[in-house]
Protein backbone atom coordinates (compact mmCIF):
# COMPACT_ATOMS: atom_id res chain seq x y z
CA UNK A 1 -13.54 3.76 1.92
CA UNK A 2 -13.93 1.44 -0.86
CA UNK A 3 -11.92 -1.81 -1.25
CA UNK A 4 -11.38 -4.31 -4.41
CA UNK A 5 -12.30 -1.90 -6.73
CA UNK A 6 -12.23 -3.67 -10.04
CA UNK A 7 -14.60 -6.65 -8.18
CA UNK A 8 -14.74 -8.26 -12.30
CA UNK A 9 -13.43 -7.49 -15.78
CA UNK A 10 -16.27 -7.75 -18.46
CA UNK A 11 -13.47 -7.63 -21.14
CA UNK A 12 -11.67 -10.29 -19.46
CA UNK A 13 -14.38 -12.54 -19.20
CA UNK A 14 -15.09 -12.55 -22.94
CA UNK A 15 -11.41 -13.33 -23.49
CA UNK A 16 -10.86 -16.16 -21.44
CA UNK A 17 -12.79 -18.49 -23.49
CA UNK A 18 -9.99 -18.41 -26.00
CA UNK A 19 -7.77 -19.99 -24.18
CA UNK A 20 -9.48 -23.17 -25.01
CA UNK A 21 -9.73 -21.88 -28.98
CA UNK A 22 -6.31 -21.05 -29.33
CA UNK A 23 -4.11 -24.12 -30.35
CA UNK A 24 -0.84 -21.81 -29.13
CA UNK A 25 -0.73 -19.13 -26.57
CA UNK A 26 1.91 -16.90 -24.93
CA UNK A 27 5.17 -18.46 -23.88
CA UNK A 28 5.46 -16.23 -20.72
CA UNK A 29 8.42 -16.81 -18.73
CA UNK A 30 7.35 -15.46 -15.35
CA UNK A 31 7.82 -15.28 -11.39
CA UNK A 32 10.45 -13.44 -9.69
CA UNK A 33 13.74 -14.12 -7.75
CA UNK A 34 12.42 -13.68 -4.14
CA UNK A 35 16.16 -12.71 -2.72
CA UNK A 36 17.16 -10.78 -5.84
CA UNK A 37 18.49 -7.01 -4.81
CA UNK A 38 15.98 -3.71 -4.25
CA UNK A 39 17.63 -1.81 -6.68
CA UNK A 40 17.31 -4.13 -9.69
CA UNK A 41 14.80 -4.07 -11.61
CA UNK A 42 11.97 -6.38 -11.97
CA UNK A 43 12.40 -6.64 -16.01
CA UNK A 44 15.70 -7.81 -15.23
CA UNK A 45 14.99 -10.62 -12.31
CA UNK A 46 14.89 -13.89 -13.25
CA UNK A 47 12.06 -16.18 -14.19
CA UNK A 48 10.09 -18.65 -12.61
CA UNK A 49 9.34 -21.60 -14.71
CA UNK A 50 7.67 -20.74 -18.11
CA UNK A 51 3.92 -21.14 -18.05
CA UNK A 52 1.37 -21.15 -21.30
CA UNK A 53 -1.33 -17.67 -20.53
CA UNK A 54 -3.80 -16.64 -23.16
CA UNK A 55 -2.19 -13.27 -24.73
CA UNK A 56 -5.93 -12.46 -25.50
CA UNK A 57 -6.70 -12.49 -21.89
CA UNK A 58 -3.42 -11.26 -20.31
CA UNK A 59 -4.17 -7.97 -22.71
CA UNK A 60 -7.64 -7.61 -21.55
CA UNK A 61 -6.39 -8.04 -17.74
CA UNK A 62 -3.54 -5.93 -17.28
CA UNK A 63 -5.31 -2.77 -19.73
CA UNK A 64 -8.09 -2.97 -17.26
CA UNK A 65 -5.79 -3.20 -13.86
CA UNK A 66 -4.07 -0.16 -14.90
CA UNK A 67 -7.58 1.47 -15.24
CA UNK A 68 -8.75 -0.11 -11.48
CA UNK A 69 -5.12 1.98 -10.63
CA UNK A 70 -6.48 4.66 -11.97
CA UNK A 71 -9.98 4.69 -10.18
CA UNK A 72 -8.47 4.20 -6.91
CA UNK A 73 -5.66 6.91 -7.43
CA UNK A 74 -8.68 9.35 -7.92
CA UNK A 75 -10.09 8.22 -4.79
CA UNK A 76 -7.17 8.66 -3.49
CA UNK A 77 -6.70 12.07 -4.48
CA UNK A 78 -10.49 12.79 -3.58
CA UNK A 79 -9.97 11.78 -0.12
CA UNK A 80 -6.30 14.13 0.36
CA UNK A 81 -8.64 16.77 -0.91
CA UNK A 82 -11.02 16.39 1.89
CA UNK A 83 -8.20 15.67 4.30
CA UNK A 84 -7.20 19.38 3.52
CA UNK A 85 -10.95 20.90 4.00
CA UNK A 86 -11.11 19.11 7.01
CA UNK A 87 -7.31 20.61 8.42
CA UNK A 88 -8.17 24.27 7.22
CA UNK A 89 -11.55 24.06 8.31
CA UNK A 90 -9.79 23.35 12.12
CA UNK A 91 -7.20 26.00 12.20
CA UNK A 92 -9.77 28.44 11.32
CA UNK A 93 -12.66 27.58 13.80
CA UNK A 94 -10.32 25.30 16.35
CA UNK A 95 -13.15 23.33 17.90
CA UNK A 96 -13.23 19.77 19.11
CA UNK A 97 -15.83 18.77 16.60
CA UNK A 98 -13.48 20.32 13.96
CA UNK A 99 -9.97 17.88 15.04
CA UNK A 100 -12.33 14.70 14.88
CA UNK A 101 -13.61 15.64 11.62
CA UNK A 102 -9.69 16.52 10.21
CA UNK A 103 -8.75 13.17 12.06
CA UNK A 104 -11.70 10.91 10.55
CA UNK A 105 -10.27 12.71 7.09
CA UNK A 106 -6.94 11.47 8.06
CA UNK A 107 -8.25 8.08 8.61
CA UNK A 108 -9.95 7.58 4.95
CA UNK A 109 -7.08 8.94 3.00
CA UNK A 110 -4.70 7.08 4.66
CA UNK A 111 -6.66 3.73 4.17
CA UNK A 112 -6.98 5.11 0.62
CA UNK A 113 -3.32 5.29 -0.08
CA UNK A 114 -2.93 1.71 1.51
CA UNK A 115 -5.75 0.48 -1.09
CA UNK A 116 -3.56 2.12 -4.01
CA UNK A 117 0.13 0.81 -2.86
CA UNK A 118 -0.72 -2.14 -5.20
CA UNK A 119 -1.08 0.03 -8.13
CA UNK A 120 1.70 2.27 -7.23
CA UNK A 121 3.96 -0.27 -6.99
CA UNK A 122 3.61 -1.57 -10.09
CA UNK A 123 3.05 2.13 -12.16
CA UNK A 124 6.79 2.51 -10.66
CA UNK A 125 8.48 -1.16 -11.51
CA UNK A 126 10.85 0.11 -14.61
CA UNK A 127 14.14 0.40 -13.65
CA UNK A 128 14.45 4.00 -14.36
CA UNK A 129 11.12 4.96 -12.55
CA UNK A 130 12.19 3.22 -9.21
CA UNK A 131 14.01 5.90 -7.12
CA UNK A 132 11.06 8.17 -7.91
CA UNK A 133 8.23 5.98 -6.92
CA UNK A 134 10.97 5.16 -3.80
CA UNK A 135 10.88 8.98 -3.40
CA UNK A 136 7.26 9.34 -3.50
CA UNK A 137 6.09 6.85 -0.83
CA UNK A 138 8.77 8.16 1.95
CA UNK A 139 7.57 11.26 0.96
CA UNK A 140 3.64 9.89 1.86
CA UNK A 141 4.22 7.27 3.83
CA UNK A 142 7.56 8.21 5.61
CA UNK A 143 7.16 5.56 8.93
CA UNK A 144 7.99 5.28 11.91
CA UNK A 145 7.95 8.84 12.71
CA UNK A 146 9.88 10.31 15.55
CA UNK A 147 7.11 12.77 17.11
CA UNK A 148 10.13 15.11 18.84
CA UNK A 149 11.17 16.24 15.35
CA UNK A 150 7.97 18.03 14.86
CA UNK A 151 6.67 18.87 18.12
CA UNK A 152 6.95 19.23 21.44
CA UNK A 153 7.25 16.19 23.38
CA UNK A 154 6.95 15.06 27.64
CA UNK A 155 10.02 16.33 29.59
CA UNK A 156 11.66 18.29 26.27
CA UNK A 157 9.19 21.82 25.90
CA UNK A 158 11.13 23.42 23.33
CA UNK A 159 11.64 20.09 20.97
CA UNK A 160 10.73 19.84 17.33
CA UNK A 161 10.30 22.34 14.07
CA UNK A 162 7.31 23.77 16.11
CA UNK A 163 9.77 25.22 18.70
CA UNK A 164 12.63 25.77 16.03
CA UNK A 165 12.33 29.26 14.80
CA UNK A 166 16.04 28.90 12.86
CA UNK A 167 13.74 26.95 10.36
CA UNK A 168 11.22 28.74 7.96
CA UNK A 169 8.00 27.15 7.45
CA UNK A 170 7.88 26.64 3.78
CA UNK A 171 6.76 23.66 1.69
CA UNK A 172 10.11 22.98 0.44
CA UNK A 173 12.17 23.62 3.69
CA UNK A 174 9.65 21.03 5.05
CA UNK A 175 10.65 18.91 1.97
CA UNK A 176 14.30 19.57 2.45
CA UNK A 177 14.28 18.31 6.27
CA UNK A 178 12.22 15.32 5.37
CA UNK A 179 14.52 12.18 7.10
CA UNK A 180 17.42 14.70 7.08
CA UNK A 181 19.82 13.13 9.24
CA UNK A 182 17.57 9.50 10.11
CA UNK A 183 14.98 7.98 8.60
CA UNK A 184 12.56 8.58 11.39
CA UNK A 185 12.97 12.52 11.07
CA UNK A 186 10.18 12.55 8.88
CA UNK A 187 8.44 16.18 8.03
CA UNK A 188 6.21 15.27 5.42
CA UNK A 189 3.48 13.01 4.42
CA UNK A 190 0.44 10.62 6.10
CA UNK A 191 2.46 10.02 9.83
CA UNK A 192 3.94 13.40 10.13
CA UNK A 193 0.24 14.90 9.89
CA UNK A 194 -0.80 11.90 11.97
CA UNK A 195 1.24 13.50 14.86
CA UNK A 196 0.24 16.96 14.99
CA UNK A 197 -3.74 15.92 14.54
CA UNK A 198 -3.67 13.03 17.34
CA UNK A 199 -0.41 15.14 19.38
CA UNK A 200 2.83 13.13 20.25
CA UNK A 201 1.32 11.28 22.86
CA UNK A 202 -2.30 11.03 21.46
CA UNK A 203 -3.70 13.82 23.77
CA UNK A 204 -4.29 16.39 20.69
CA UNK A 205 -6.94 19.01 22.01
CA UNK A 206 -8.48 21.93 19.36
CA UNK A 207 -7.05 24.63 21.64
CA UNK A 208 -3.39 24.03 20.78
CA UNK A 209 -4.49 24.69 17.30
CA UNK A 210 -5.62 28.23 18.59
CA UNK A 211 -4.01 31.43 17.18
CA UNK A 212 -2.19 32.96 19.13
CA UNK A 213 -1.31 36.80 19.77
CA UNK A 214 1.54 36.54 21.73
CA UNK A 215 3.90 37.83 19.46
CA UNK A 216 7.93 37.07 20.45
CA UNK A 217 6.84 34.87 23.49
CA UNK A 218 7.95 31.36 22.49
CA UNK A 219 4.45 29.56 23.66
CA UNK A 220 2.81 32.12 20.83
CA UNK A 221 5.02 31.26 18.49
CA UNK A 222 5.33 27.76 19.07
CA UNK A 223 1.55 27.51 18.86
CA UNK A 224 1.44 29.59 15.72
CA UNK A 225 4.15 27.71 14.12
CA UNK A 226 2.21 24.44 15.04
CA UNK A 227 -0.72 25.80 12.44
CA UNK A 228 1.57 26.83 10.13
CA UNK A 229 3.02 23.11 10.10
CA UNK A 230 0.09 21.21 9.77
CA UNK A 231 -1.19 23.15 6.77
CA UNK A 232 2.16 22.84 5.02
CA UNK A 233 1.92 18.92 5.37
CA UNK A 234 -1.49 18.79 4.34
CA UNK A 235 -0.25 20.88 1.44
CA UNK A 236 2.50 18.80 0.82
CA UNK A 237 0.42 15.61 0.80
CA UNK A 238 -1.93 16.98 -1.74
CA UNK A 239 0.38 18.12 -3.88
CA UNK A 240 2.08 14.71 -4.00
CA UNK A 241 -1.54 12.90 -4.81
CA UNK A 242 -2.06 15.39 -7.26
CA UNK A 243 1.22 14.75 -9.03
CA UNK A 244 0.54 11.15 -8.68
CA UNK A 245 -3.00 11.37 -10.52
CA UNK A 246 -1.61 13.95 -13.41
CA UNK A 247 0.65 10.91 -14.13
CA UNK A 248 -1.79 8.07 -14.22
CA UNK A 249 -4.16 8.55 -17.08
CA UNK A 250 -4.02 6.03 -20.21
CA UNK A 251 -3.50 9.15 -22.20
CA UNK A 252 0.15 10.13 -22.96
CA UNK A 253 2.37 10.19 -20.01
CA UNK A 254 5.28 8.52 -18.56
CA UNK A 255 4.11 5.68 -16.31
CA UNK A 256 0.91 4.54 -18.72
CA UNK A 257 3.15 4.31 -21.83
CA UNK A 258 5.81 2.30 -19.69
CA UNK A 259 2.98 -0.22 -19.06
CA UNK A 260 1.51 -0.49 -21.91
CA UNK A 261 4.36 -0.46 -23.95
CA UNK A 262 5.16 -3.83 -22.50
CA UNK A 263 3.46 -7.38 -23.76
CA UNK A 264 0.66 -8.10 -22.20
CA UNK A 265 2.22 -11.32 -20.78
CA UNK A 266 5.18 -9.33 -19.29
CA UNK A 267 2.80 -6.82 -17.99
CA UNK A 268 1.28 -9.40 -15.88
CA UNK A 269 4.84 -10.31 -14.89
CA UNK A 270 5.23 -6.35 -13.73
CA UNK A 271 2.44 -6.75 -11.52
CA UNK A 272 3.24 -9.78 -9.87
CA UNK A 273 6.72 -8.55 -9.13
CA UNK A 274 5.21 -5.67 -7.72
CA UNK A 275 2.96 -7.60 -5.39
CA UNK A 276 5.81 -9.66 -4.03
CA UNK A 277 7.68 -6.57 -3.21
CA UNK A 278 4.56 -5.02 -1.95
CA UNK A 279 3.83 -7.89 0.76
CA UNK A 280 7.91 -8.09 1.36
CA UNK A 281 8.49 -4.50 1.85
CA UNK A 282 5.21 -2.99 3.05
CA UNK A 283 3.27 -5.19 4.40
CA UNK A 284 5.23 -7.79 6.69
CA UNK A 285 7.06 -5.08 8.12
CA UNK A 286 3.79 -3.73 9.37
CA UNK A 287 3.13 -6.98 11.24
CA UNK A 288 5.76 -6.62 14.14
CA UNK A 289 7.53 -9.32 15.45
CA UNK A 290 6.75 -8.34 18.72
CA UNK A 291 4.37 -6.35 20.48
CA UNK A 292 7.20 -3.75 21.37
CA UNK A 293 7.92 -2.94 17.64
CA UNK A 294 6.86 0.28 16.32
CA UNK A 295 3.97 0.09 13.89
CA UNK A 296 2.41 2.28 11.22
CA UNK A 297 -0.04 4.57 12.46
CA UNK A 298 0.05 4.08 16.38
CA UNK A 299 -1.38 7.44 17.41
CA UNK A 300 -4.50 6.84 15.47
CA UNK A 301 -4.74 3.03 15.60
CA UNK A 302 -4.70 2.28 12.16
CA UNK A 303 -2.52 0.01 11.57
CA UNK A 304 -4.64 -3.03 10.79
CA UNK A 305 -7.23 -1.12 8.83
CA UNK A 306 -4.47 0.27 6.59
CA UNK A 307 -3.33 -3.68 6.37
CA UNK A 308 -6.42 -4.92 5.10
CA UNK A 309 -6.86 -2.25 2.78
CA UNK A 310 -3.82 -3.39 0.93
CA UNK A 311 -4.70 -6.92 1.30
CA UNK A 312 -8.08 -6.33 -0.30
CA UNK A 313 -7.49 -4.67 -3.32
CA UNK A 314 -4.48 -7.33 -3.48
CA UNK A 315 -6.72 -10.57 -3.13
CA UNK A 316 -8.97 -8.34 -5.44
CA UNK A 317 -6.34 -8.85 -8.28
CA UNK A 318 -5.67 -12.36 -7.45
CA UNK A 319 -8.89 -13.42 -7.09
CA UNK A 320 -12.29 -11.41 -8.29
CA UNK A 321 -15.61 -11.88 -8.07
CA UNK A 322 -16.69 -13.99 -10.88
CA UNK A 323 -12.87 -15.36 -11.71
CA UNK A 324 -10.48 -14.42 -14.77
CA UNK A 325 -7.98 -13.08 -11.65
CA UNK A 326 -4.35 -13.21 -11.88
CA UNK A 327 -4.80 -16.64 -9.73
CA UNK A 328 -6.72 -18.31 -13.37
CA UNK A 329 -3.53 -16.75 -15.27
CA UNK A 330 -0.85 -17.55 -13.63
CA UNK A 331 -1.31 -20.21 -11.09
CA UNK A 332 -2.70 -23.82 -10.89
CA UNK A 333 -5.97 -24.73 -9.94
CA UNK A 334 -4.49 -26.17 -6.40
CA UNK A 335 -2.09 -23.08 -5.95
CA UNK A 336 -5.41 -20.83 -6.43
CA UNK A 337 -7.63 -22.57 -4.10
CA UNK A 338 -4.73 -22.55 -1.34
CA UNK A 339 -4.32 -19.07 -1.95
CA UNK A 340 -7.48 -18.25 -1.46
CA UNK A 341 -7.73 -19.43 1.69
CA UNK A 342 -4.73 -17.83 3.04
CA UNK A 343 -6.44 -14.88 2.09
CA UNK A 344 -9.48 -15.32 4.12
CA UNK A 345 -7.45 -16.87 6.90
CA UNK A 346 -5.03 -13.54 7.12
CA UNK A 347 -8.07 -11.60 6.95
CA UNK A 348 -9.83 -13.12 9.29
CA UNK A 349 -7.02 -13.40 11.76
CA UNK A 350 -6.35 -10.18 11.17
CA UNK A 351 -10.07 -8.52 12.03
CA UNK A 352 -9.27 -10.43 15.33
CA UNK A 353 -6.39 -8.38 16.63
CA UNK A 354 -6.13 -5.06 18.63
CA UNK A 355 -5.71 -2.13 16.55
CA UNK A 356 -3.05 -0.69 16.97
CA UNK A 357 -1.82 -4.08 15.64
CA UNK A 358 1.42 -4.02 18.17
CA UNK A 359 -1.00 -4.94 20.71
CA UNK A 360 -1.61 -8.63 19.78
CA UNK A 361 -0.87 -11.31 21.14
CA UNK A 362 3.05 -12.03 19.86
CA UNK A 363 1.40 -15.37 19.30
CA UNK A 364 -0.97 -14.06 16.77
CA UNK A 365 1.75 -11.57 15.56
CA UNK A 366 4.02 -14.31 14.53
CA UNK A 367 1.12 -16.40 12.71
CA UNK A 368 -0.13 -13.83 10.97
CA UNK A 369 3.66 -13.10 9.47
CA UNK A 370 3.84 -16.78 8.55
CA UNK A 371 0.84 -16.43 6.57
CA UNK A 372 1.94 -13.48 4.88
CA UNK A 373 5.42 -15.74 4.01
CA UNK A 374 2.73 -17.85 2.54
CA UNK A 375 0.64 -15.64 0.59
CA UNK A 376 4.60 -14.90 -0.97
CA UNK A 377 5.21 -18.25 -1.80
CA UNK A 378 1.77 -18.75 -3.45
CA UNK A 379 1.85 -15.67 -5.32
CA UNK A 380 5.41 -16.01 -6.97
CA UNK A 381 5.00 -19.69 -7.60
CA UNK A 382 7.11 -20.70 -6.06
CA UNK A 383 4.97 -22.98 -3.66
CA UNK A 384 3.97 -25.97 -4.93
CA UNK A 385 0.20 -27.02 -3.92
CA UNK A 386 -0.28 -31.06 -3.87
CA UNK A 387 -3.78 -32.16 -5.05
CA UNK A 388 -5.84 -33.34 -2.11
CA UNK A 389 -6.63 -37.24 -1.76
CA UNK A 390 -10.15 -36.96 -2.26
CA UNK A 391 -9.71 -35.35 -5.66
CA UNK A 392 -7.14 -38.27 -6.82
CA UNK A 393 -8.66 -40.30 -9.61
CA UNK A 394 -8.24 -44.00 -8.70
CA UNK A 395 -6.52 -46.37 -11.13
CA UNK A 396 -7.38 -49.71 -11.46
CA UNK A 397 -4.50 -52.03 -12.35
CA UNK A 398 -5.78 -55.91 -13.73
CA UNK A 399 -3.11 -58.47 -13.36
CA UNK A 400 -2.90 -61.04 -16.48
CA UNK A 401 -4.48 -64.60 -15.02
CA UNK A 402 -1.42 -66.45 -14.37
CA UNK A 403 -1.25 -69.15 -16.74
């Protein structure tokens, strides 16, 4: 798994100087309405006060953040094809070895798609795009996931698509039943897969993977159709990263020349709108208010790792190695060093807690949402950061001698 993978832009850091050269600059009128409606677009939102950025160094930035997108969706891909290996490898020699190795598959991929949300999210920010990039992360990232749908479950033995024989096992019946009647019907993507590798109640063994030869009896069928179902969602999952990579490229395509048809100033704008909606709609939610919520990834206890994933390749935007992040474009110096530290605080609170997250302390559950709320704040602009006392330069006032 790799995290913040564009740790510095060369281009960037050539570019910066001339903000100091440059007797203008861009006008960008920037932020993002934090209450505004899902369904409008971010181009369309309106703006947080207008701040002076370099158009020299917005350019440089947000060319080579579309290009860090683009590395990570090929990880991501990369690690959906080794997911599948893994899975096919298992239902033909069903061993115990075999499930942990398709499971630690799961694992990486699914940390990998948390690492690209970033990018996603902003590849699908025009208007028109919306509904599909919508489309595409229920269809990856469908959550929670009611494990009955798809399988057998304590105290129901015929529940599930395993046990219903009215429903062919295609791809696109599979796609066609995805959150059918309720959300948490899901048959595709990350958390559908996650059940049938880790089993509804995490006690997965190889031998239900087995095939069977009972013919009409409903335990050989149910245990064939169980195979059958977890190669068609590892199919489907690959053939949604594979989609998603075909689309990415710089070269001509739809979400590259959306970008870059953009200034480079409201480019930057695109990606901080994303982030916000990113940390509103993905991540918070995965911090439960309670430890009786459902969370992401309970069956293989991923929820935090999946977290800090996103967080990482986040803060990576925001703040670099060696500077000339989003943070030195768009924010103060005092509104960059605060969020900064939120950063390292989440993280570190974060590394602290149980994973599965849900079992934290609600104490730490509830702190580690506030500082989420802050990272918002701090991110939009919308927070205003005081300079400390310490950095205050004194003023010394001389009273005219009375005469």
């Amino acid at each position: 798994m790799k995290y913040a993978v564009f740790k510095f832009f060369p281009s960037l850091a050539r570019a910066l100087p001339l903000a100091v050269a440059l007797t203008g600059g861009l006008l960008l009128a920037g932020g993002c309405e934090r209450n505004a409606p899902d369904a409008q677009s971010g181009a369309d939102k309106p703006a947080a006060p207008a701040q002076v950025i370099n158009a020299a160094a917005a350019d440089a930035f947000s060319t080579e953040y579309w290009q860090a997108g683009q590395a990570q969706v090929i990880d991501l891909e990369a690690a959906g094809q080794a997911l599948q290996r893994e899975v096919m490898q298992l239902l033909e020699s069903p061993t115990e070895d075999h499930l942990e190795a398709a499971k630690l598959a799961w694992l990486d991929a699914h940390r990998e798609l948390a690492g690209a949300l970033p990018f996603i999210m902003v590849a699908f920010s025009p208007a028109d795009l919306q509904q599909q990039g919508s489309d595409l992360l229920l269809a990856l990232n469908s959550w929670p996931v009611q494990a009955g749908y798809l399988d057998t479950v304590p105290g129901y033995s015929t529940s599930g698509i395993v046990n219903d024989t009215a429903i062919e096992l295609t791809l696109a019946n599979l796609r066609k039943q995805h959150r059918l009647t309720a959300h948490e019907e899901a048959s595709t993507g990350f958390h559908a897969l996650e059940v049938m590798l880790w089993g509804p109640t995490s006690e997965r063994t190889a031998e239900q993977f087995a095939r069977a030869n009972g013919g009409e009896h409903p335990e050989a069928q149910a245990s064939n159709r169980r195979r059958e179902l977890t190669r068609l969602i590892t199919e489907g999952i690959n053939e949604d990263l594979s989609s998603l990579a075909a689309r990415w490229p710089l070269a001509a395509n739809d979400l590259s020349q959306r970008y870059l048809a953009k200034a480079p100033a409201a480019r930057l704008q695109w990606i901080r709108r994303a982030h916000i909606d990113l940390l509103r709609k993905e991540v918070l939610p995965r911090v439960p208010e309670s430890s009786e919520s459902d969370v992401e990834s309970p069956l293989a206890a991923d929820s935090k790792q999946a977290i800090l994933a996103t967080l990482r390749n986040l803060q990576a935007s925001w703040l670099p190695e060696g500077g000339g992040g989003l943070a030195d474009l768009m924010l103060d110096r005092h509104q960059t060093s605060a969020l900064a530290q939120t950063f390292a605080q989440l993280e570190e609170r974060l590394l602290k807690m149980e994973d599965p997250i849900e079992l934290a302390a609600p104490a730490e559950l509830q702190r580690g949402r506030q500082q989420i709320e802050a990272l918002l704040g701090l991110i939009s602009g919308d927070t205003e950061v005081p300079a400390r006392e310490e950095e205050m330069t004194p003023v010394s006032v001389t009273m005219p001698a009375a005469e």
